[in-house]
C-alpha atoms as a PDB file:
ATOM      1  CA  UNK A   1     100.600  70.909   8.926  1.00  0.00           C
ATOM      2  CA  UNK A   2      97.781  72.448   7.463  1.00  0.00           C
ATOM      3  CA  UNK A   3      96.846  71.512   3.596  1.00  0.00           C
ATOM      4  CA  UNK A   4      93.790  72.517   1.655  1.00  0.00           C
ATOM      5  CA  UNK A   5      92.395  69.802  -0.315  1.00  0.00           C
ATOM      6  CA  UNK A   6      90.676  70.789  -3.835  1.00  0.00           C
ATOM      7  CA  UNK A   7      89.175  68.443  -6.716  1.00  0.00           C
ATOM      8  CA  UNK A   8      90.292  64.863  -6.801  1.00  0.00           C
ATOM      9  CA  UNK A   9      92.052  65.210  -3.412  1.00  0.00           C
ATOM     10  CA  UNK A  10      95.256  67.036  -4.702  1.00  0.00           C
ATOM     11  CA  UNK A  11      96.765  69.994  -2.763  1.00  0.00           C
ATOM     12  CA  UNK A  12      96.064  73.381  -3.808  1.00  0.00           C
ATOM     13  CA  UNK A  13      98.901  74.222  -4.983  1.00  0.00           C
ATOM     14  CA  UNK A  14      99.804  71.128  -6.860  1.00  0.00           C
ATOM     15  CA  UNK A  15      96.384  71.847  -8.743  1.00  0.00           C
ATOM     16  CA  UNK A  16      97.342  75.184  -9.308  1.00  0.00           C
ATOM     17  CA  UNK A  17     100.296  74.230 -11.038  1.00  0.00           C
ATOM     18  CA  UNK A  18      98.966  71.233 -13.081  1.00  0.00           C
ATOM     19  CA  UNK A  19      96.785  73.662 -14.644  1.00  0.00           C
ATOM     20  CA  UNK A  20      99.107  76.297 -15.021  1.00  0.00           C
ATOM     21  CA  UNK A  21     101.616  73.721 -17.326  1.00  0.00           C
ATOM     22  CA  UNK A  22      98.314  72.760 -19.166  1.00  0.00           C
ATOM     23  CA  UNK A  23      97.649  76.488 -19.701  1.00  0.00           C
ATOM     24  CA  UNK A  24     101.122  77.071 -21.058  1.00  0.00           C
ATOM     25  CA  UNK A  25     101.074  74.024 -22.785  1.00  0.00           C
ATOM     26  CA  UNK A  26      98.128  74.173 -24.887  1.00  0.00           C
ATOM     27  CA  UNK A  27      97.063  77.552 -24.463  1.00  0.00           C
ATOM     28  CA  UNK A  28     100.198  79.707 -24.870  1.00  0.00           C
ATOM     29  CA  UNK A  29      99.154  83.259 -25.720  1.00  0.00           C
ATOM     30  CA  UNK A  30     102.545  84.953 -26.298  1.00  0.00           C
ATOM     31  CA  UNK A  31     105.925  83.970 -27.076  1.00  0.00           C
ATOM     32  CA  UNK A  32     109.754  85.805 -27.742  1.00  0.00           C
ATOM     33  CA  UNK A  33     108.720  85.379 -31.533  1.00  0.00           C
ATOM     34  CA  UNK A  34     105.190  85.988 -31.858  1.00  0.00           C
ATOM     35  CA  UNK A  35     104.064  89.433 -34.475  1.00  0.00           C
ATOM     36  CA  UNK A  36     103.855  92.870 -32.549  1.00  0.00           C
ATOM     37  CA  UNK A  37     102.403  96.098 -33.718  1.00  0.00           C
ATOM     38  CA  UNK A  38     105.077  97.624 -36.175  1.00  0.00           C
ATOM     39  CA  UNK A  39     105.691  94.301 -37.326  1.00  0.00           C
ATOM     40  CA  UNK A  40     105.376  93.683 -41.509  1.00  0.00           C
ATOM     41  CA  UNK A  41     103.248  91.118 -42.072  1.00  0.00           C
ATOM     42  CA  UNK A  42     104.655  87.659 -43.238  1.00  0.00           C
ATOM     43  CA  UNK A  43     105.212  87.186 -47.383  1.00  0.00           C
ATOM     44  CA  UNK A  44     102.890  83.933 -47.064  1.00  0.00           C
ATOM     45  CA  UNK A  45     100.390  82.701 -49.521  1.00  0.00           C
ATOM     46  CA  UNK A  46      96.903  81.938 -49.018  1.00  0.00           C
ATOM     47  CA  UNK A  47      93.941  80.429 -50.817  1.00  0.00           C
ATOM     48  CA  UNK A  48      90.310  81.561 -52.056  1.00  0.00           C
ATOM     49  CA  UNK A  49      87.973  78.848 -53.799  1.00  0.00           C
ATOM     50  CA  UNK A  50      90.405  76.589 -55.283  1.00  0.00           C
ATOM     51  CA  UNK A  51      94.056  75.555 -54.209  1.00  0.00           C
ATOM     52  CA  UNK A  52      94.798  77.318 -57.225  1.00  0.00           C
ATOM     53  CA  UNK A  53      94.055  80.479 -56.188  1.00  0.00           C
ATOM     54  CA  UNK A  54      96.680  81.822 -54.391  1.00  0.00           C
ATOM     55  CA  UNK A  55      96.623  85.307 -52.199  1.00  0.00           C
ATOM     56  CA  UNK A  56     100.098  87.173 -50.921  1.00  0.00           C
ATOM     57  CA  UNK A  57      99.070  88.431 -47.879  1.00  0.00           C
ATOM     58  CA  UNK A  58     101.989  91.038 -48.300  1.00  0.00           C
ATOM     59  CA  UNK A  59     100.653  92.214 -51.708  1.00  0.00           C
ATOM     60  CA  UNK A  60      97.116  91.958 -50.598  1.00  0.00           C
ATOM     61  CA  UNK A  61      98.140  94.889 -47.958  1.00  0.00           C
ATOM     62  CA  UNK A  62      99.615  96.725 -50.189  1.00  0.00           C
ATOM     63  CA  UNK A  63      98.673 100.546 -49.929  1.00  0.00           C
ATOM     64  CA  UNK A  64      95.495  99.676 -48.302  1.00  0.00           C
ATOM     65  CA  UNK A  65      93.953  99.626 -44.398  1.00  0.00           C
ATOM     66  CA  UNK A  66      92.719  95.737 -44.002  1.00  0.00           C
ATOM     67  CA  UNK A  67      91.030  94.164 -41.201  1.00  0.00           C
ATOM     68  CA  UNK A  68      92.201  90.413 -40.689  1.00  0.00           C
ATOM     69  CA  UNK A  69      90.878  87.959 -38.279  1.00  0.00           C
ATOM     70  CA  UNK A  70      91.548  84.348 -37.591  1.00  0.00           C
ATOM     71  CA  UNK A  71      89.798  81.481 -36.496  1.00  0.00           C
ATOM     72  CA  UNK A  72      90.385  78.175 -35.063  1.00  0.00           C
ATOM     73  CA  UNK A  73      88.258  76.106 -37.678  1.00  0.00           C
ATOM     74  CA  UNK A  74      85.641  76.992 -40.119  1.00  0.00           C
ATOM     75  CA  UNK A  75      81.964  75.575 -39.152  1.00  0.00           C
ATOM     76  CA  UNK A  76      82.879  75.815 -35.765  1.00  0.00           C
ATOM     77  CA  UNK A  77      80.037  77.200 -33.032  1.00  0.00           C
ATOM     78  CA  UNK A  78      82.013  79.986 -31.804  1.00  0.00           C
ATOM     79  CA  UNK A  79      83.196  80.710 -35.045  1.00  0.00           C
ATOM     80  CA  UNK A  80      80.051  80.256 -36.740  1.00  0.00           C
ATOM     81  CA  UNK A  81      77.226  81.985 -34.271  1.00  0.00           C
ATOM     82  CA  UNK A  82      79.361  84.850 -33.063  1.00  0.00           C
ATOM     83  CA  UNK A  83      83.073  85.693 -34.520  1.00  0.00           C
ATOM     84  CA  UNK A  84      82.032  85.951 -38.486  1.00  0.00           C
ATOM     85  CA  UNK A  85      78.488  87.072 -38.514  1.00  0.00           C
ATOM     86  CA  UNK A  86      80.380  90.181 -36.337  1.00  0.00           C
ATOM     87  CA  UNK A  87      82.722  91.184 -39.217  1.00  0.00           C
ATOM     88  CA  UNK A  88      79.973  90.279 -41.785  1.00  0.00           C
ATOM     89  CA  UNK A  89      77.307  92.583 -39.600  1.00  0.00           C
ATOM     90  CA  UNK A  90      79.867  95.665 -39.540  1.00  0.00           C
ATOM     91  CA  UNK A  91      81.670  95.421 -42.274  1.00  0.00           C
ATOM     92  CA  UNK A  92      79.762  98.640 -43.872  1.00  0.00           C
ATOM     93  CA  UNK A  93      80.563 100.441 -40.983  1.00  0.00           C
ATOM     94  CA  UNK A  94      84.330  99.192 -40.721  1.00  0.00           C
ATOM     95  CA  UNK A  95      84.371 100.283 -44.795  1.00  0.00           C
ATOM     96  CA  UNK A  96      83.158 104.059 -44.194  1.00  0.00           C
ATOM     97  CA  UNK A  97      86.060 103.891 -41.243  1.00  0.00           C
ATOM     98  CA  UNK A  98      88.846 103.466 -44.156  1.00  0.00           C
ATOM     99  CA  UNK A  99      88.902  99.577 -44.269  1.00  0.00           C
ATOM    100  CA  UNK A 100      89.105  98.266 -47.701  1.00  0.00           C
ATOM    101  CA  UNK A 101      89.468  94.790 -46.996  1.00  0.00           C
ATOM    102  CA  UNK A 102      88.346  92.310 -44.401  1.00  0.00           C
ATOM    103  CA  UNK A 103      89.587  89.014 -44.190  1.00  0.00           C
ATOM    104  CA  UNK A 104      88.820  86.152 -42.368  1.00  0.00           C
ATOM    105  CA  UNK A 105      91.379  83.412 -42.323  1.00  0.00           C
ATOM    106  CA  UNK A 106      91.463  79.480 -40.595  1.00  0.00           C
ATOM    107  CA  UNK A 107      93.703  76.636 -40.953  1.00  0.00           C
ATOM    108  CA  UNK A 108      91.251  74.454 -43.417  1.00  0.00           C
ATOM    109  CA  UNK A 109      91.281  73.990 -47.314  1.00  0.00           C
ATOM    110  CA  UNK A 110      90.147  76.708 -49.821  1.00  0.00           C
ATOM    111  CA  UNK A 111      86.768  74.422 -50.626  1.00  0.00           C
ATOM    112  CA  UNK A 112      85.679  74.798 -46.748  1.00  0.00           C
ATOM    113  CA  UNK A 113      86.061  78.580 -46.732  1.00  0.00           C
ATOM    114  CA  UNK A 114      84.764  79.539 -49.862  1.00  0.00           C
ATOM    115  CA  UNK A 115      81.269  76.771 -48.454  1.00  0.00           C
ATOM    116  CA  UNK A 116      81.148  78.585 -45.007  1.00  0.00           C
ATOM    117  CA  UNK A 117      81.264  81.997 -46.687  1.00  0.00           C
ATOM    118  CA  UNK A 118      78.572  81.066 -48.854  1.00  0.00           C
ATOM    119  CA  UNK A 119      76.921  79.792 -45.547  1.00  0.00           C
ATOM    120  CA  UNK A 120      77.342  82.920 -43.794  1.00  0.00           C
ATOM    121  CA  UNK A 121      76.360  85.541 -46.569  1.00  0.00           C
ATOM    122  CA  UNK A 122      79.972  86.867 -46.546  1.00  0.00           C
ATOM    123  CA  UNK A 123      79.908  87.696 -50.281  1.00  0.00           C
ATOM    124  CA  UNK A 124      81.079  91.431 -50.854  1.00  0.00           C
ATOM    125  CA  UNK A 125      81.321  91.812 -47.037  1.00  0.00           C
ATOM    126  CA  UNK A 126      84.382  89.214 -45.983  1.00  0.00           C
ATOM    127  CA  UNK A 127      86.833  87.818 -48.163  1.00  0.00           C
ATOM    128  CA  UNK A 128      87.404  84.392 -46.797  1.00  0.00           C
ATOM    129  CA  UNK A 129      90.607  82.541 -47.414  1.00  0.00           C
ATOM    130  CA  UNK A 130      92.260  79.394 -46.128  1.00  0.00           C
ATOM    131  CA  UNK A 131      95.729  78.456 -44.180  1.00  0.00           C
ATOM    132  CA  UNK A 132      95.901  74.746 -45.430  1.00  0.00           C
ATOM    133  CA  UNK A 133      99.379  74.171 -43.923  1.00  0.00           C
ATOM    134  CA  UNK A 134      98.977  76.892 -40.987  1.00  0.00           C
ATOM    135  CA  UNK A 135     101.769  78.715 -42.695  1.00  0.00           C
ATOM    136  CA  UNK A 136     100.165  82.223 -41.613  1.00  0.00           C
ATOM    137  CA  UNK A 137      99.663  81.252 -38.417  1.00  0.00           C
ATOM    138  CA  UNK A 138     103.168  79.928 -38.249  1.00  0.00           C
ATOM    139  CA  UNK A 139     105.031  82.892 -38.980  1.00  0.00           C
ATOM    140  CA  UNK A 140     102.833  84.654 -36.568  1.00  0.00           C
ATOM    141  CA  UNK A 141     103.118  82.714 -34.195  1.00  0.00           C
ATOM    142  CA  UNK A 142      99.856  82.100 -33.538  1.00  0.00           C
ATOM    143  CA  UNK A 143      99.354  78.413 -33.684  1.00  0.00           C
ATOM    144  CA  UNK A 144      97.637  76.398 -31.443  1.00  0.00           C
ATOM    145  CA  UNK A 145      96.976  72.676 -30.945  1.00  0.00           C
ATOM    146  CA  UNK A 146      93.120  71.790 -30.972  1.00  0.00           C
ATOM    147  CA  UNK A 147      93.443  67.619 -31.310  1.00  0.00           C
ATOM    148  CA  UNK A 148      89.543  67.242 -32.134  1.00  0.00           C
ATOM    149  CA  UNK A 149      90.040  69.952 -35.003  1.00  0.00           C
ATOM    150  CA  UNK A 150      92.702  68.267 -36.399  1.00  0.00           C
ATOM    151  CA  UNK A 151      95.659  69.294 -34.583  1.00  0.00           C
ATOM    152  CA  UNK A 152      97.637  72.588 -35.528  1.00  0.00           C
ATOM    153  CA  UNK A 153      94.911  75.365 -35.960  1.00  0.00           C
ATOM    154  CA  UNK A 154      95.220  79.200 -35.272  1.00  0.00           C
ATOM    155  CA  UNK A 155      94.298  81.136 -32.729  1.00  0.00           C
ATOM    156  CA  UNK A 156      91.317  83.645 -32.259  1.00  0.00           C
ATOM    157  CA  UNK A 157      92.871  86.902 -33.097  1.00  0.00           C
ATOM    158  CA  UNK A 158      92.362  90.161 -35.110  1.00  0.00           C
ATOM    159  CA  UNK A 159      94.476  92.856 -36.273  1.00  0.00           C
ATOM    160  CA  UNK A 160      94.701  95.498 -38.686  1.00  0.00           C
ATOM    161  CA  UNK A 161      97.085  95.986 -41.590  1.00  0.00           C
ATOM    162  CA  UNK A 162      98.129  99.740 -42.913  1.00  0.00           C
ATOM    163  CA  UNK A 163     100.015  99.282 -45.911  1.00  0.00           C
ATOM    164  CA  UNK A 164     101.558  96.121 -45.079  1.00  0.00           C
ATOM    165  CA  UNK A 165     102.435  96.904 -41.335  1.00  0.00           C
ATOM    166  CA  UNK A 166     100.462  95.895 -38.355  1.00  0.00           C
ATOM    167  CA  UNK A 167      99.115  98.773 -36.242  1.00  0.00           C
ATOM    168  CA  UNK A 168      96.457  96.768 -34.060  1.00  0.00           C
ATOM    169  CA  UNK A 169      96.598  93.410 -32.859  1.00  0.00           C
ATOM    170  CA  UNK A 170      94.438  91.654 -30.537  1.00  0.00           C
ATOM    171  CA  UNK A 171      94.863  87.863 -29.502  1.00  0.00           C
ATOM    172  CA  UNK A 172      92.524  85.932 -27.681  1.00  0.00           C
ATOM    173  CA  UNK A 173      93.915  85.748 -24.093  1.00  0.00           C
ATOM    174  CA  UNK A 174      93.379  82.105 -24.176  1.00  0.00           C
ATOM    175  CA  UNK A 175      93.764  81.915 -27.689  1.00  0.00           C
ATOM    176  CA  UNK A 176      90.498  80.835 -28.617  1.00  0.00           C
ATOM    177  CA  UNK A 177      87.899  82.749 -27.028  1.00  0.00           C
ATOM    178  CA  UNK A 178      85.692  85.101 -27.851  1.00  0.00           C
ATOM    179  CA  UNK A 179      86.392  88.570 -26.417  1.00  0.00           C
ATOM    180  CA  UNK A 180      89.231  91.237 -27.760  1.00  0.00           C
ATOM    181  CA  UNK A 181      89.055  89.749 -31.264  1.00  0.00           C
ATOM    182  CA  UNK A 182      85.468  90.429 -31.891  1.00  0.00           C
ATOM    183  CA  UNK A 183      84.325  92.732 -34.297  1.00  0.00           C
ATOM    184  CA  UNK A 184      83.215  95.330 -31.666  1.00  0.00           C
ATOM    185  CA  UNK A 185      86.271  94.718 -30.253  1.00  0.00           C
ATOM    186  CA  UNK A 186      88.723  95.865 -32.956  1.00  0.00           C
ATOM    187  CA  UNK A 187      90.853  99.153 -32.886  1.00  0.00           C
ATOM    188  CA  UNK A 188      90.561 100.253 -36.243  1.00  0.00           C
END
C-alpha cells in the first residue's frame, strides 16, 4: 500500500478533506439563498453617524446607479491600506461613469464608520454606513464568522445597484480577500 504523507503525518487525502470542511465551514462563498444579479436589494436599514440615523438601503437606490461594497471590519489592514482608499481614489472617475452613490458598508456601530471615514478622507467621496446587527449581510447572505472580529461580520464583496436591482455582483472567492471586489475590479 502506498500512502503519501503531508503535514503532521496525516494522509493526503485526509488533509485534503480536513481543509476542505474548514473551507466550507468558515469560508462558504455561495449558498441556495445568497443575492444574484436581478435580485432587489433587501428593505434593511442602516446607520450613518449616530444610531439615530437610519438609511433604507431600498430607498437609498431609488432611481439612481450606486456602487456598494462591504467589508469585514472597519480599521482593519486589508480594509484600511487597500479596499477603501480604492473606492475613495476612483470615486471621481466611478461618478463621471453614472454612479451617484458609493457606499461602503461593515458589520460595526455608526460611531466606528463615521471615525474611519474621517480617517480615510472619505468625505464627499464614500458614504460610509454601519450593519450593527449584520442585518444587510444577513439577507444577502453574505455573512461570515471572523471570531477575533467579533464573530458574525460580512464578507468582502461589491456590487452595483440600478434603481434598486442588482446588475453586478462580485464576492470575494474566499470571502474576505482582496481581489474581484476591489475598486478596479468592479463592473460598473
Amino acid at each position: 500500500m502506498n500512502v503519501t504523507l503531508t503535514a503532521k503525518g496525516l494522509p493526503a487525502g485526509l488533509l485534503k478533506r480536513h481543509l476542505s470542511n474548514f473551507t466550507k465551514r468558515f469560508f462558504q462563498t455561495s449558498s441556495a439563498n445568497m443575492v444574484q444579479v436581478g435580485d432587489s436589494v433587501p428593505n434593511v436599514d442602516l446607520f450613518e453617524n449616530l444610531p439615530t440615523n437610519k438609511v433604507n438601503l431600498t430607498e437609498l437606490s431609488q432611481g439612481k446607479k450606486v456602487v456598494l461594497f462591504a467589508v469585514p471590519g472597519a480599521f482593519t489592514p486589508g480594509c484600511s491600506k487597500t479596499h477603501l482608499p480604492g473606492y475613495v481614489s476612483k470615486a471621481d472617475e466611478m461618478k463621471k461613469q453614472g454612479i451617484s452613490e458609493i457606499v461602503c458598508v461593515s458589520v460595526n456601530d455608526p460611531f466606528v464608520m463615521a471615525a474611519w471615514g474621517k480617517d480615510q478622507k472619505t468625505e464627499g467621496k464614500v458614504r460610509m454606513l454601519a450593519d450593527p446587527s449584520a442585518s444587510l449581510a444577513k439577507a444577502l447572505d453574505l455573512t461570515v464568522e471572523i471570531g477575533p472580529l467579533g464573530g458574525v461580520r460580512s464578507k468582502r464583496y461589491s456590487m452595483v445597484i440600478d434603481n434598486g436591482k442588482i446588475t453586478s455582483l462580485q464576492v470575494e472567492p474566499d470571502g474576505t480577500g482582496l481581489s474581484c471586489s476591489l475598486a478596479e475590479a468592479i463592473k460598473i
